[in-house]
N, C-alpha and C. Protein backbone atom coordinates (compact mmCIF):
# COMPACT_ATOMS: atom_id res chain seq x y z
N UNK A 1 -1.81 151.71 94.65
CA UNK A 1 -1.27 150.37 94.75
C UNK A 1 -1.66 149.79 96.10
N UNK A 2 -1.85 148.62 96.36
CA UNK A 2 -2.20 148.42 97.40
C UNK A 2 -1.87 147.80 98.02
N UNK A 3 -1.46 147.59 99.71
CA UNK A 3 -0.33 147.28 100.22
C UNK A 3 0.51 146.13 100.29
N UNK A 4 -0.26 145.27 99.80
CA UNK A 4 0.58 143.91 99.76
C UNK A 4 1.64 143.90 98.33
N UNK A 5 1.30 144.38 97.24
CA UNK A 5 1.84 144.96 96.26
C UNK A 5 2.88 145.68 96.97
N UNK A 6 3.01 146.43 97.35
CA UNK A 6 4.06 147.52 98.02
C UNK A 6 4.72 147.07 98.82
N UNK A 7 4.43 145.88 99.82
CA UNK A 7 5.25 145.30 100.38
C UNK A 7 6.07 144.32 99.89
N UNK A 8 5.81 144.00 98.69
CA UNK A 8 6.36 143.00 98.24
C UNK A 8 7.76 143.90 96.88
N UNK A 9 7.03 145.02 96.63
CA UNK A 9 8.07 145.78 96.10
C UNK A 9 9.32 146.18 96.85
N UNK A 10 9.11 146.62 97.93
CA UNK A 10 9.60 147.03 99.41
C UNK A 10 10.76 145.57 99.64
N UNK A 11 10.08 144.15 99.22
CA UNK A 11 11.02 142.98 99.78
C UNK A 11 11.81 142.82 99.04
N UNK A 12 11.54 142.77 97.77
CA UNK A 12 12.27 142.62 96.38
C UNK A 12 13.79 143.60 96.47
N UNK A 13 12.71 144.66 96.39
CA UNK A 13 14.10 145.99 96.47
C UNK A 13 15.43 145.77 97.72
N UNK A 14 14.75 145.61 98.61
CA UNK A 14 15.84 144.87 99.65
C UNK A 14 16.94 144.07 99.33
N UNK A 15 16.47 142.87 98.89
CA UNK A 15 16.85 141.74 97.96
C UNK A 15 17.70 141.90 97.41
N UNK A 16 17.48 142.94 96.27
CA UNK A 16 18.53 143.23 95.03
C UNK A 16 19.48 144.37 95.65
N UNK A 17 19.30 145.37 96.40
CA UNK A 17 20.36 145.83 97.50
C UNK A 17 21.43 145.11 97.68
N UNK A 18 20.97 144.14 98.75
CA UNK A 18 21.72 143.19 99.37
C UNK A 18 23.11 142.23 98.33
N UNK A 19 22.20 141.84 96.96
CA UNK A 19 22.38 141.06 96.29
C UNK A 19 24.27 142.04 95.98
N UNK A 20 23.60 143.35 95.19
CA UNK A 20 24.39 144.88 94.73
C UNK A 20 25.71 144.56 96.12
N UNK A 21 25.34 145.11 97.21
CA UNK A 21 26.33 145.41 98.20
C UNK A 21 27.69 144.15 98.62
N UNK A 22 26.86 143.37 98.33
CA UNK A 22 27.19 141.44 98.42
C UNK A 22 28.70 141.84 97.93
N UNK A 23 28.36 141.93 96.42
CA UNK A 23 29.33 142.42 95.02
C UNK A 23 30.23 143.15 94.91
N UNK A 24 29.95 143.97 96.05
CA UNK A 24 30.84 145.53 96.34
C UNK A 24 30.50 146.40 95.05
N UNK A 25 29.06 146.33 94.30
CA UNK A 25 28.94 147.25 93.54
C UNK A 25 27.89 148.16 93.81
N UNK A 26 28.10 149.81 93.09
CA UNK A 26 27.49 151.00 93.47
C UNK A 26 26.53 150.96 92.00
N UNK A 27 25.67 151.44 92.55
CA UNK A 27 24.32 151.51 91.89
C UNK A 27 25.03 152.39 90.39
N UNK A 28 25.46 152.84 90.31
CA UNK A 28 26.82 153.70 88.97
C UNK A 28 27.53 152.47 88.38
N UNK A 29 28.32 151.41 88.99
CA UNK A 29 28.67 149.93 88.54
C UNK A 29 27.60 149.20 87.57
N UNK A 30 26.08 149.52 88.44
CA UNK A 30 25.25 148.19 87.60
C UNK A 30 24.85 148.96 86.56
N UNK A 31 24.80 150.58 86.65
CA UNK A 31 23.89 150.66 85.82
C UNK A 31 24.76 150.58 84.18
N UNK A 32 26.68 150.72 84.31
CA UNK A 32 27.57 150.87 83.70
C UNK A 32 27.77 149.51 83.06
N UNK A 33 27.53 148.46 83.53
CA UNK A 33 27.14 146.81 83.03
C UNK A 33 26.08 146.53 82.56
N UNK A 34 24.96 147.57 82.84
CA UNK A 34 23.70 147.32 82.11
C UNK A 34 23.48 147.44 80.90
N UNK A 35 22.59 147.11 79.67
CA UNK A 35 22.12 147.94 78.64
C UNK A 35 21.50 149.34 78.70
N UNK A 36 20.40 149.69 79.46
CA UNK A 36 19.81 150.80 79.57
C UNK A 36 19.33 151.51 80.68
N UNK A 37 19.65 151.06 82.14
CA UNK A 37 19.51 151.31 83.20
C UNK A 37 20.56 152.61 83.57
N UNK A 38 19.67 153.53 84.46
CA UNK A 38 20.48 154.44 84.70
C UNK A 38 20.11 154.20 86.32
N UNK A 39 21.07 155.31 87.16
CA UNK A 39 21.07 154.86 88.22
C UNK A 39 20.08 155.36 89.44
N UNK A 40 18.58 156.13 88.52
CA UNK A 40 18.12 156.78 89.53
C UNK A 40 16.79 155.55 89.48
N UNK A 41 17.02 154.57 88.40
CA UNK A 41 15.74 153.51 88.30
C UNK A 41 16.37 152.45 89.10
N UNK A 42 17.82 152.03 89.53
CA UNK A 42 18.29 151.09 90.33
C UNK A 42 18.16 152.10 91.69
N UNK A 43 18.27 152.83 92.09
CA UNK A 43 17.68 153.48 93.37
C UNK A 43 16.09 153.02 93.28
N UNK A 44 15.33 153.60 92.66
CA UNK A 44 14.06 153.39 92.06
C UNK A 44 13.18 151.43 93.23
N UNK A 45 14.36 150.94 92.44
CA UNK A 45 13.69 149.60 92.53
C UNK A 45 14.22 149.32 93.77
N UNK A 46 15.59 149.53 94.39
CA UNK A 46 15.70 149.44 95.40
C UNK A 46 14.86 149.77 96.98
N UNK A 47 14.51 150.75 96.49
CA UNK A 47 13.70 151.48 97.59
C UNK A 47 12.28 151.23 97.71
N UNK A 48 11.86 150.09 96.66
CA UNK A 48 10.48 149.60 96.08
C UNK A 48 9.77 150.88 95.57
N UNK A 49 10.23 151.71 94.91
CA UNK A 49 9.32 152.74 94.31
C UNK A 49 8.91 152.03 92.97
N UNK A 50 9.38 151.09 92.37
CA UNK A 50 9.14 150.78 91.26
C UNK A 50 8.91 149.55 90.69
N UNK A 51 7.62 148.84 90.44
CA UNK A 51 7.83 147.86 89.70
C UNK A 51 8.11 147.66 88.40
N UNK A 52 8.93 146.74 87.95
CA UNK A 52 9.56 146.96 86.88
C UNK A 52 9.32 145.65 86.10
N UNK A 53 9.24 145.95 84.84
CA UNK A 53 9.52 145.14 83.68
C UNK A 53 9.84 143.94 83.39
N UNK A 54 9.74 142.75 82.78
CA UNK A 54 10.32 142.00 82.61
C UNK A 54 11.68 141.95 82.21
N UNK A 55 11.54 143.03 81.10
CA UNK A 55 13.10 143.76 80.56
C UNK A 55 14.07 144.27 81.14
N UNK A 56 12.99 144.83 81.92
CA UNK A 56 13.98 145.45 83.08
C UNK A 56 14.54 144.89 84.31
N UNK A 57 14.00 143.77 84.22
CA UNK A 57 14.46 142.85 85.30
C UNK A 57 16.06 141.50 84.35
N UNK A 58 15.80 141.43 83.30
CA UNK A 58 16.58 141.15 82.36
C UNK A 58 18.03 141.77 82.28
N UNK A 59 17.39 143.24 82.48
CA UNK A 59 19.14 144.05 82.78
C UNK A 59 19.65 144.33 83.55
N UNK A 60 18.60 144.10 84.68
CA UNK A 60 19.18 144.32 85.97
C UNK A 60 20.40 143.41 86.26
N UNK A 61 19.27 142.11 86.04
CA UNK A 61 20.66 140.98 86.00
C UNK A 61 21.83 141.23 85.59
N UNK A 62 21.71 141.50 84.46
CA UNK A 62 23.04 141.80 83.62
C UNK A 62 23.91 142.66 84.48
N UNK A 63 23.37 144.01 84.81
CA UNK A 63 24.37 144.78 85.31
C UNK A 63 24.75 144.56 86.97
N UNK A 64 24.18 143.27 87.65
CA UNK A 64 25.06 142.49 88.64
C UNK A 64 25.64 141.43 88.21
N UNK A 65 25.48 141.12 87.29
CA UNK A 65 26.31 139.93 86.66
C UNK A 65 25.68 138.85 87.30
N UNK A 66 24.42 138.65 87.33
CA UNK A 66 23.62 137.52 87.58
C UNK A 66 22.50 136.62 87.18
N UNK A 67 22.56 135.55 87.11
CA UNK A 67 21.33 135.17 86.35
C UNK A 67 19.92 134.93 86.31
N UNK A 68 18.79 135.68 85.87
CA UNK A 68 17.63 136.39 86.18
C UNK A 68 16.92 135.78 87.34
N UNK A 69 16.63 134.38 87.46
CA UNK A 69 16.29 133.46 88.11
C UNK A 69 16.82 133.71 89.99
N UNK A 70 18.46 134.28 89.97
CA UNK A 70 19.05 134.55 91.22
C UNK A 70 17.95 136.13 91.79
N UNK A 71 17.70 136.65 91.23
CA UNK A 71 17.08 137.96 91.19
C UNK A 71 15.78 137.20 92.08
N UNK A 72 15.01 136.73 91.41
CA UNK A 72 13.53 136.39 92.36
C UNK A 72 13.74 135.15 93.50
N UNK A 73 14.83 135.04 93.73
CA UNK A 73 15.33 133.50 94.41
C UNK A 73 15.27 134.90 95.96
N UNK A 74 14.06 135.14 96.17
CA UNK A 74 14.26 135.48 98.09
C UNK A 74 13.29 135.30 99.04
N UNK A 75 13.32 135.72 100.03
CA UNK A 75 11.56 135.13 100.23
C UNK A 75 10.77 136.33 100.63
N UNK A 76 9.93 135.75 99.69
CA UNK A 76 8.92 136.30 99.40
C UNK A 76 7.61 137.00 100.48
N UNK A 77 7.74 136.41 101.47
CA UNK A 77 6.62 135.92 102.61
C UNK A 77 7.27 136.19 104.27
């Protein structure tokens, strides 16, 4: 992967941390509000190990109780 990719996984994951902690919820909370998320793929994305899905960005939402759009709303740059 190459690094601008990775950094931008790296910003994202931050992001949705922040978004999680905001909430006072534990990565066990979202994945328990989610459809199919377990909690070693919300570590996963957090830590930018993972880019993920459209779908999976779909449930993420869900299991912060937010709407998908709030998810990519950070900056980017």
């Amino acid at each position: 992967m190459d690094k601008l990719k990775e950094e931008q996984l790296i910003k994202f994951g931050l992001h949705i941390k922040k978004l999680r902690t905001e909430l006072n919820l534990s990565q066990d909370n979202v994945a328990l509000n989610s459809d199919k998320l377990i909690k070693a793929t919300i570590s996963d994305i957090e830590n930018g190990k993972r880019n993920l899905s459209f779908t999976t960005l779909l449930d993420l939402a869900k299991g912060l109780g937010k709407h998908p759009r709030e998810l990519l709303e950070y900056n980017q740059y």
